[in-house]
Protein backbone atom coordinates (compact mmCIF):
# COMPACT_ATOMS: atom_id res chain seq x y z
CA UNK A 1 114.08 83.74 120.89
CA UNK A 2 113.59 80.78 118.94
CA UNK A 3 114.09 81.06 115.32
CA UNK A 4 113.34 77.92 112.24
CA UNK A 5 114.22 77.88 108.44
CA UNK A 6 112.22 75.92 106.12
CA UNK A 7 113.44 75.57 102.80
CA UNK A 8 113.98 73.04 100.34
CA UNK A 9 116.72 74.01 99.11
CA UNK A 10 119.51 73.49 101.46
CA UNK A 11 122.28 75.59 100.73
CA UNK A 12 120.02 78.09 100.60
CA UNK A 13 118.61 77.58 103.98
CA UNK A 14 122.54 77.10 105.48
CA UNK A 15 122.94 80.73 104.08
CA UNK A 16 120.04 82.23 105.52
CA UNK A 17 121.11 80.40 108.61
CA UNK A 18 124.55 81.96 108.25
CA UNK A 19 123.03 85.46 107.82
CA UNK A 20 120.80 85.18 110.82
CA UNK A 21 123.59 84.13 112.74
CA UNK A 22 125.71 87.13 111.79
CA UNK A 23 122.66 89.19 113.18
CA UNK A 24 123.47 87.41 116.41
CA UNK A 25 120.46 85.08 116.76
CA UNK A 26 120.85 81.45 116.92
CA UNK A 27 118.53 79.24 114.56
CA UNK A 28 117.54 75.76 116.10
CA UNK A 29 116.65 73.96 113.25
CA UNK A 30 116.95 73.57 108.89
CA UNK A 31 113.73 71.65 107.36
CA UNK A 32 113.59 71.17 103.67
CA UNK A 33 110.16 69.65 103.00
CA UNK A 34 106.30 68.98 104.12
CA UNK A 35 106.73 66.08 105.40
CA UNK A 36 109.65 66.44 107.37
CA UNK A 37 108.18 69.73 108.83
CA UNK A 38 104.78 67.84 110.21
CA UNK A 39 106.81 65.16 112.02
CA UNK A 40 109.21 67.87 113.42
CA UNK A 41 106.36 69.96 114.22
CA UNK A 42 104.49 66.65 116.29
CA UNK A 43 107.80 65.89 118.49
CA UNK A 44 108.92 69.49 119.12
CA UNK A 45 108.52 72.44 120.86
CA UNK A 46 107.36 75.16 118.23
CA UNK A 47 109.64 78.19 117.57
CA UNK A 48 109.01 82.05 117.94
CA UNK A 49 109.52 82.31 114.12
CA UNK A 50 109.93 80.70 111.63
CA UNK A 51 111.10 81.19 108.10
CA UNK A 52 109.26 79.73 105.41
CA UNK A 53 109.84 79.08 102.01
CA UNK A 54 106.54 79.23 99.98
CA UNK A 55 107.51 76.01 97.19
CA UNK A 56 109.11 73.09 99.09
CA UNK A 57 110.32 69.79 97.37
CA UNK A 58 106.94 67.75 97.84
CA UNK A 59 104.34 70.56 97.95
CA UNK A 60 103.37 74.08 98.84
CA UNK A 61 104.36 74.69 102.38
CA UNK A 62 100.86 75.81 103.53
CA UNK A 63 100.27 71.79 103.91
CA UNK A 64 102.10 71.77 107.00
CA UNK A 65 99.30 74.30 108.74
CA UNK A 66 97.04 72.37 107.53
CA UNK A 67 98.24 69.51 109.43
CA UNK A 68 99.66 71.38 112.32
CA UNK A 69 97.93 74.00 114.55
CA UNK A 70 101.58 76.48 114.80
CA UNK A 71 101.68 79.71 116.77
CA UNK A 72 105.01 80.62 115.69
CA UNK A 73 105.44 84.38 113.69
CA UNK A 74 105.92 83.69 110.12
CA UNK A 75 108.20 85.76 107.93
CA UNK A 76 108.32 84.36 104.20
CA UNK A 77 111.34 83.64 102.16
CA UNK A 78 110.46 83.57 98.49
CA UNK A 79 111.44 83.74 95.06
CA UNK A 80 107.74 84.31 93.52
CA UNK A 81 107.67 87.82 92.01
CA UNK A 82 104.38 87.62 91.49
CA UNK A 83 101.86 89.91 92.84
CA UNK A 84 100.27 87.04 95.03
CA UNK A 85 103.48 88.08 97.27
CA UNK A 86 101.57 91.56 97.62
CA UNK A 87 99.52 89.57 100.10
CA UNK A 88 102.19 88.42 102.54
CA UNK A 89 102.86 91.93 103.84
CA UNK A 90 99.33 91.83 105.22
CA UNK A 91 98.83 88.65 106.42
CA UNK A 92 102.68 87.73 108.01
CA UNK A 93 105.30 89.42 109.70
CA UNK A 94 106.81 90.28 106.52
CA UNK A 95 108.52 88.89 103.55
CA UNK A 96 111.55 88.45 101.99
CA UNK A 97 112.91 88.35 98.02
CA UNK A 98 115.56 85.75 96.92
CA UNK A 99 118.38 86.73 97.29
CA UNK A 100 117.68 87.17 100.82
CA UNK A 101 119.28 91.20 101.76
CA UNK A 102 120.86 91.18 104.63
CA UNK A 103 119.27 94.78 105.54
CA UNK A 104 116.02 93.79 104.64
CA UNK A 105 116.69 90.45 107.03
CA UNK A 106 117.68 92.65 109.66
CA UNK A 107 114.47 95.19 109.20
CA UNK A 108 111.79 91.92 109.22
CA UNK A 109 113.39 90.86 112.46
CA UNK A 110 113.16 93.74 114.02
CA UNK A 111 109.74 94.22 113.22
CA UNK A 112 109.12 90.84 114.26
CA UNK A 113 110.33 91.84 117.58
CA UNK A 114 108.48 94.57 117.75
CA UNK A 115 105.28 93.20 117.21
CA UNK A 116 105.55 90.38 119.36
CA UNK A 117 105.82 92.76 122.54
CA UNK A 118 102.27 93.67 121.72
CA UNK A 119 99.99 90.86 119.63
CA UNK A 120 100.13 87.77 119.55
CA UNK A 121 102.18 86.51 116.75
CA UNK A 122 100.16 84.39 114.46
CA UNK A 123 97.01 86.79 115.17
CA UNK A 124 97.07 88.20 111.13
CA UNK A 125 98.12 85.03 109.66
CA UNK A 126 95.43 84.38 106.77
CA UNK A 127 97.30 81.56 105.04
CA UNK A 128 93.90 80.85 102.82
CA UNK A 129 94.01 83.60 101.82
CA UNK A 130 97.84 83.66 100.27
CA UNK A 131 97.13 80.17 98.74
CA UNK A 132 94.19 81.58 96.76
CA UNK A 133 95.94 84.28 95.20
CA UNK A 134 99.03 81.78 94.77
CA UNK A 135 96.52 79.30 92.42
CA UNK A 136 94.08 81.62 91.48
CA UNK A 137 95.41 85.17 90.42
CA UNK A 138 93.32 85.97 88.09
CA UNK A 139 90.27 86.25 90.21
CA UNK A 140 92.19 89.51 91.74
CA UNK A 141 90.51 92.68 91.16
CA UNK A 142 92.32 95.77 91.64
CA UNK A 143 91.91 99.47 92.58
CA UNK A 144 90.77 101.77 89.72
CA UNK A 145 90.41 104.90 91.94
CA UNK A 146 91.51 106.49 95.01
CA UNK A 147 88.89 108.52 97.15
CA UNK A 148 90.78 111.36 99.14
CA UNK A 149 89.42 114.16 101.30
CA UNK A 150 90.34 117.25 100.32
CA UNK A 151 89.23 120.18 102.51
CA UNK A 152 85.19 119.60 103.11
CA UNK A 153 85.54 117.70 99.79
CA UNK A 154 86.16 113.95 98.18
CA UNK A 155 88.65 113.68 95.61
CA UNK A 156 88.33 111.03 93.38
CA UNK A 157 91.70 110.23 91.46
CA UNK A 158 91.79 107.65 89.02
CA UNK A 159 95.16 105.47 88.90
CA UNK A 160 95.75 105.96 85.36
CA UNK A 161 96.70 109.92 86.96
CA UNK A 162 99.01 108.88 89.20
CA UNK A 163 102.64 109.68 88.50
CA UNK A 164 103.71 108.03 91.55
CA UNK A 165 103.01 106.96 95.33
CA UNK A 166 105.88 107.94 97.99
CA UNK A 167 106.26 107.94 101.53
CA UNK A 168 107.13 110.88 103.71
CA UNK A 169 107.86 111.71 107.32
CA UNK A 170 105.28 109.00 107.96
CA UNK A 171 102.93 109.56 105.43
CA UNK A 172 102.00 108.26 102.07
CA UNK A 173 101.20 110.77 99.72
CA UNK A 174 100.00 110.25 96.07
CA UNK A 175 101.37 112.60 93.40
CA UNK A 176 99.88 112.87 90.28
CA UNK A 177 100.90 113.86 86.37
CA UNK A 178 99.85 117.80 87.00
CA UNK A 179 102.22 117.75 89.70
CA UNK A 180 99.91 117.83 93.18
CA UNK A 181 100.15 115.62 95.84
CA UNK A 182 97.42 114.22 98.22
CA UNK A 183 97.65 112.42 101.60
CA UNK A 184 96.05 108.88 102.06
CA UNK A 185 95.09 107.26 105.17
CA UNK A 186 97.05 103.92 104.25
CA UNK A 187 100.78 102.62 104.34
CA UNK A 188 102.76 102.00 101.50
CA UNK A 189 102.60 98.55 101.99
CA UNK A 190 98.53 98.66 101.59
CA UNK A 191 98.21 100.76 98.87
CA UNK A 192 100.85 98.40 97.26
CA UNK A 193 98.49 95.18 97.84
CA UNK A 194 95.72 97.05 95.75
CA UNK A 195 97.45 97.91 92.75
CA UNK A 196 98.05 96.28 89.49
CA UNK A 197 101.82 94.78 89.61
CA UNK A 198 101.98 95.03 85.69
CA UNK A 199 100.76 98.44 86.03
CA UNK A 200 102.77 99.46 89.26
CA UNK A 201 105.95 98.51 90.80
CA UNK A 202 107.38 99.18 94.24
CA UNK A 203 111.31 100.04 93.37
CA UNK A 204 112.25 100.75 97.12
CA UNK A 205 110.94 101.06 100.23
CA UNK A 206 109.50 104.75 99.34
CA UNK A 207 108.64 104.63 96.32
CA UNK A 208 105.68 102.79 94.20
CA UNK A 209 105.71 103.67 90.40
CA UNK A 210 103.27 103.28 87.69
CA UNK A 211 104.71 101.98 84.11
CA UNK A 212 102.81 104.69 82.48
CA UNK A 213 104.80 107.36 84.02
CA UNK A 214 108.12 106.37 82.78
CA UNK A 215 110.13 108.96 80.97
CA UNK A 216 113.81 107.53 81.34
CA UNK A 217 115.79 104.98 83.26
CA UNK A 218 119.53 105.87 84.13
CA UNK A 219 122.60 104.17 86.03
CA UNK A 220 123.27 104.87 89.03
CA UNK A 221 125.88 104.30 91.78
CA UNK A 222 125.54 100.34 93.84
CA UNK A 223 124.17 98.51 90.90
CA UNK A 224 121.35 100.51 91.13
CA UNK A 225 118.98 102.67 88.84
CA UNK A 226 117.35 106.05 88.69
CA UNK A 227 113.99 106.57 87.34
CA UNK A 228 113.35 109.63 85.81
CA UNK A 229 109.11 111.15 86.02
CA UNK A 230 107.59 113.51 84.20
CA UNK A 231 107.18 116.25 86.99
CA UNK A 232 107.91 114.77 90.29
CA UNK A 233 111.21 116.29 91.24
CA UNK A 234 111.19 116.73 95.23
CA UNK A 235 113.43 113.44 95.57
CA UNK A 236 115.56 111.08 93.21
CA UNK A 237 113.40 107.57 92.53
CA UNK A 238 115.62 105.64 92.78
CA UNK A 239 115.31 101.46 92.24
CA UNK A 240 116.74 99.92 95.32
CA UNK A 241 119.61 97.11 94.59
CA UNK A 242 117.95 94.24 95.45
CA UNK A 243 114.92 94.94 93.02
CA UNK A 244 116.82 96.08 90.19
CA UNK A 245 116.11 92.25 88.48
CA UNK A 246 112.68 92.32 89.29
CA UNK A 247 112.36 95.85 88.26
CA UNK A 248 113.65 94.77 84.70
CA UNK A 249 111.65 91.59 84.61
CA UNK A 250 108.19 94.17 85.02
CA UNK A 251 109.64 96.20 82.41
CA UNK A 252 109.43 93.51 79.82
């Protein structure tokens, strides 16, 4: 496997490098702008993935595909904690936060991997799409309502009920303020991309939470934090490490 960093900054892309490496996975190349990607890309074989920075020193990095017809798997690298990021989930392998988790760098190969042994790798990239939300995210609209089945019935719950969204044992379950839960037909990750992010926040892997529904915030052990809900009590929500910054940036 093949694997390409491009970021501008470099010490940043010699640590990703380093990380990679750790994983056991050799990377064959460091690019730190537009332009030197496109001649790269013209005189070289392309990779498997590549890692790509969103912001590069002389423009966004979506100029190189523009230029370039590339196959390779993408899996972005990127300090933007906006919700255009919301979009990357759908539309690339995956996508990691600044500072890069090892974990997390581990998980997005592996899906990588995993994906690749089925579809072709560049088969859901939509990079129009990401640059549209990146300049324009106020044309956004977002979900107001969820419509569940319930029984022989539909179930229409507005988000301003929702106490939180969690996954379980492969499902993802919405559970609102008088304390039920309902089963949706979408991942995490999707129901993510249709919320408000200054109405909702994703503080791990399992858990999405709405502002709203906020009653305290306590330490807890790692550098981490515990959010405490008004009547969801089947599992501690707990703010994963590595989103414990963000999660206090949305908190204003």
């Amino acid at each position: 496997m093949t694997l390409l960093i491009i970021e501008d900054e470099k010490p940043a892309a010699r640590l990703l490098q380093r990380k990679v490496e750790k994983l056991g996975y050799a990377v064959t190349h460091l690019l730190h702008s537009v332009e030197e990607s496109i001649a790269w890309f013209q005189n070289n074989p392309h990779p498997d993935l590549i890692f790509l920075d969103i912001q590069l020193s002389d423009g966004l990095s979506f100029e190189i595909f523009e230029a370039i017809e590339i196959k390779s798997a993408i899996i972005f690298t990127t300090a933007y904690d906006e919700y255009a990021l919301k979009a990357f989930k759908l539309n690339s392998i995956d996508y990691l936060l600044k500072p890069i988790d090892e974990d997390e760098l581990e998980s997005a190969i592996a899906k990588f991997k995993a994906r690749t042994a089925t579809v072709s790798p560049s088969a859901a990239l939509d990079f129009e799409t990401i640059r549209k939300l990146l300049v324009n995210p106020l044309d956004r609209t977002f979900k107001k309502r969820f419509t569940i089945k319930v029984g022989q019935q539909l179930k229409m719950i507005a988000v301003e009920e929702i106490e939180c969204i969690y996954s379980e044992n492969k499902g993802t379950y919405i559970h609102t303020l008088d304390n039920r839960d309902y089963l949706l037909d979408q991942t995490v990750e999707q129901v993510e991309s249709e919320l408000d992010p200054k109405a909702f926040f994703r503080v791990s892997r399992k858990f999405i939470i709405p502002l709203a529904a906020i009653r305290e915030i306590q330490l807890h052990s790692n550098s981490r934090l515990k959010v405490l809900l008004p009547t969801y009590k089947a599992d501690e929500v707990i703010v994963a490490r590595e989103r414990v910054g963000e999660f206090k940036e949305w908190l204003g």
